[in-house]
C-alpha atoms as a PDB file:
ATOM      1  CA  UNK A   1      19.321  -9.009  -8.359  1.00  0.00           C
ATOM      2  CA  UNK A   2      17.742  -5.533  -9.076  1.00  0.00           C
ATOM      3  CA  UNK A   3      14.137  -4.453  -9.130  1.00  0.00           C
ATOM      4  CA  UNK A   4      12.888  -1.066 -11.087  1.00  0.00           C
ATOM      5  CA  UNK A   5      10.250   0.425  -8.596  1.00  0.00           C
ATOM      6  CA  UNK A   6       8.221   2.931  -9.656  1.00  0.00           C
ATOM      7  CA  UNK A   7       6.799   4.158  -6.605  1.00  0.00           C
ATOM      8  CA  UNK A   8       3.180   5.314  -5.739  1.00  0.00           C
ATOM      9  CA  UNK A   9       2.906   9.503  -5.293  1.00  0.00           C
ATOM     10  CA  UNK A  10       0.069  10.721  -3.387  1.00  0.00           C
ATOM     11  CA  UNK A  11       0.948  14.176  -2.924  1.00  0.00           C
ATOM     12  CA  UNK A  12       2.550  15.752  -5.598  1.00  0.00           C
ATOM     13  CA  UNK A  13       6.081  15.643  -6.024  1.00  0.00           C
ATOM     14  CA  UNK A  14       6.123  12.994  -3.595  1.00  0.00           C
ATOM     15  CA  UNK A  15       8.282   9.975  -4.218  1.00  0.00           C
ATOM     16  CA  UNK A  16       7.175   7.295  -1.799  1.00  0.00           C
ATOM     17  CA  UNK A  17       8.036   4.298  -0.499  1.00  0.00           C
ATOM     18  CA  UNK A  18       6.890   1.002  -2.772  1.00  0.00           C
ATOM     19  CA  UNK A  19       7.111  -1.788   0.044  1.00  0.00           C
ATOM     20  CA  UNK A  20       8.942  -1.885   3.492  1.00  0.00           C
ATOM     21  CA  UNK A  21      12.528  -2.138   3.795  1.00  0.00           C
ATOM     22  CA  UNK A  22      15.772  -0.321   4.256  1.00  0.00           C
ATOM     23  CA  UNK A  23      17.334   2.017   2.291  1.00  0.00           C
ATOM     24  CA  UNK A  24      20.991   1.136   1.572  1.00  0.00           C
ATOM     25  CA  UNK A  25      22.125   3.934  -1.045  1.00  0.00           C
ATOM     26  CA  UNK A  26      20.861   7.585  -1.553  1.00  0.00           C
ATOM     27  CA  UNK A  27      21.559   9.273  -5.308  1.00  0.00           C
ATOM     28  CA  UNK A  28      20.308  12.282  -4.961  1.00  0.00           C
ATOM     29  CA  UNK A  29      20.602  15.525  -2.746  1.00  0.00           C
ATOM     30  CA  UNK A  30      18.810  18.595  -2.396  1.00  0.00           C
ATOM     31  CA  UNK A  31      18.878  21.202  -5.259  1.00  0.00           C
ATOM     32  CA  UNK A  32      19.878  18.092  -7.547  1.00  0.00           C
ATOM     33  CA  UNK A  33      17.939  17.997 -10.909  1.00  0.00           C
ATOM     34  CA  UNK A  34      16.582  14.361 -11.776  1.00  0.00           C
ATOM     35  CA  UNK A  35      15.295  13.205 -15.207  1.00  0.00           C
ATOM     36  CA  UNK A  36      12.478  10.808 -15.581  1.00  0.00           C
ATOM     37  CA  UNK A  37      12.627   7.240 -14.246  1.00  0.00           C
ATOM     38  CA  UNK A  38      16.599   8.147 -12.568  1.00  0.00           C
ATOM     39  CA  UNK A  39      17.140   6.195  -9.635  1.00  0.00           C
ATOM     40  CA  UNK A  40      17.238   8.098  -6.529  1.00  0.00           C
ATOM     41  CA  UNK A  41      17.658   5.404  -4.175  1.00  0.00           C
ATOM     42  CA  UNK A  42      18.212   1.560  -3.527  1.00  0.00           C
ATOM     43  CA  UNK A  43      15.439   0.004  -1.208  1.00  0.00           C
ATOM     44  CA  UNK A  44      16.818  -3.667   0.272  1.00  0.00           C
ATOM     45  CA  UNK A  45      13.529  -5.389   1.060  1.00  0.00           C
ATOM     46  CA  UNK A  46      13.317  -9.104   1.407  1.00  0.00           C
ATOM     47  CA  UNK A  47      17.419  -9.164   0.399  1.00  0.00           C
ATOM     48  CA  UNK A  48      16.176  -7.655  -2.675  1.00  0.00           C
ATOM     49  CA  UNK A  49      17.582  -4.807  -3.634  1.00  0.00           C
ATOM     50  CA  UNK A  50      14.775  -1.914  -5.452  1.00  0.00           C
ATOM     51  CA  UNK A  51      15.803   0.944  -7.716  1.00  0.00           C
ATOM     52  CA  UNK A  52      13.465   3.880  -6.945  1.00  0.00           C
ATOM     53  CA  UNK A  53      12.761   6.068  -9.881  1.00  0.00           C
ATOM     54  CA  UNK A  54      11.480   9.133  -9.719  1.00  0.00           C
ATOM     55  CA  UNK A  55       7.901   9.987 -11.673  1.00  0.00           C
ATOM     56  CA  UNK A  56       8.805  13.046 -13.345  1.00  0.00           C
ATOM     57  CA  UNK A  57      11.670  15.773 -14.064  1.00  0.00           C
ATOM     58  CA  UNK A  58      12.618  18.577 -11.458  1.00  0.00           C
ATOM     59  CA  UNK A  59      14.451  19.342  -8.726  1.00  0.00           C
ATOM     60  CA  UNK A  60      14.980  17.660  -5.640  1.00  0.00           C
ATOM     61  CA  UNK A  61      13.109  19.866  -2.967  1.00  0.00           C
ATOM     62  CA  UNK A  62      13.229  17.550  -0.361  1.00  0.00           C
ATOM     63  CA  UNK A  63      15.521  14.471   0.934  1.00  0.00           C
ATOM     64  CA  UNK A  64      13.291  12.880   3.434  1.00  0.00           C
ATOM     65  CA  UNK A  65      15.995   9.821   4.161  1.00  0.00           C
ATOM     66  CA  UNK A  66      19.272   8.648   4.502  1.00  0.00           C
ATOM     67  CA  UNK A  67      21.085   5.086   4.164  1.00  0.00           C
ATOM     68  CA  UNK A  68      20.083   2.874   6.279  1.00  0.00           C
ATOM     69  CA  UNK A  69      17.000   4.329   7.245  1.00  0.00           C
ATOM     70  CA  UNK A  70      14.096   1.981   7.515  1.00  0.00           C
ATOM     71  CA  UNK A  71      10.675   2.845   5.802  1.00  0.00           C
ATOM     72  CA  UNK A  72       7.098   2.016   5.802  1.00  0.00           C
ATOM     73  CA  UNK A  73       5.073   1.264   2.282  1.00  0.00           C
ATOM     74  CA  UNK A  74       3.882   4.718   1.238  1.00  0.00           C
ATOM     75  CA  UNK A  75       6.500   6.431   3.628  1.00  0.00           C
ATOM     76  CA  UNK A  76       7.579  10.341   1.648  1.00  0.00           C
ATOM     77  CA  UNK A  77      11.066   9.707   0.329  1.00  0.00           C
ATOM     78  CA  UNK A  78      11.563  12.839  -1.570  1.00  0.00           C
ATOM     79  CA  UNK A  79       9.849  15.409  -2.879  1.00  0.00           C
ATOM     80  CA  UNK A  80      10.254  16.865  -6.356  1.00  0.00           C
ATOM     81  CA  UNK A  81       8.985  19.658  -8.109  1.00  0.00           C
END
């Protein structure tokens, strides 16, 4: 089963981390343009896997992780702009 995360962004552009976990697919790459609410990446926390959206249009500046790296809650994912 599938959760829709939309993450928490603290500094702008940032797409961070929801909850704790691994991340066990990556979408996206730098220079990529992203919609609204497209999934960038699947976060597995407590064997649940978490679509993370992204807050806005743009293009991806920054790819912060990769698959299987573990994150924090409020760890910088990417960055949009």
């Amino acid at each position: 089963m599938r959760r829709t995360m939309a993450p928490k962004q603290d500094v702008e552009g940032a797409v961070t981390a929801p909850m704790m976990g691994k991340i066990i697919s990556v979408m996206v790459k730098k220079g990529d343009h992203v919609k609204a609410g497209q999934i960038v990446c699947i976060l597995e926390a407590m064997k649940m896997e978490n679509e993370i959206t992204t807050p806005k249009a743009g293009t991806v500046q920054e790819v912060c992780v990769f698959e299987g790296s573990s994150v924090s809650e409020g760890e910088t994912l990417f960055v949009i702009s």
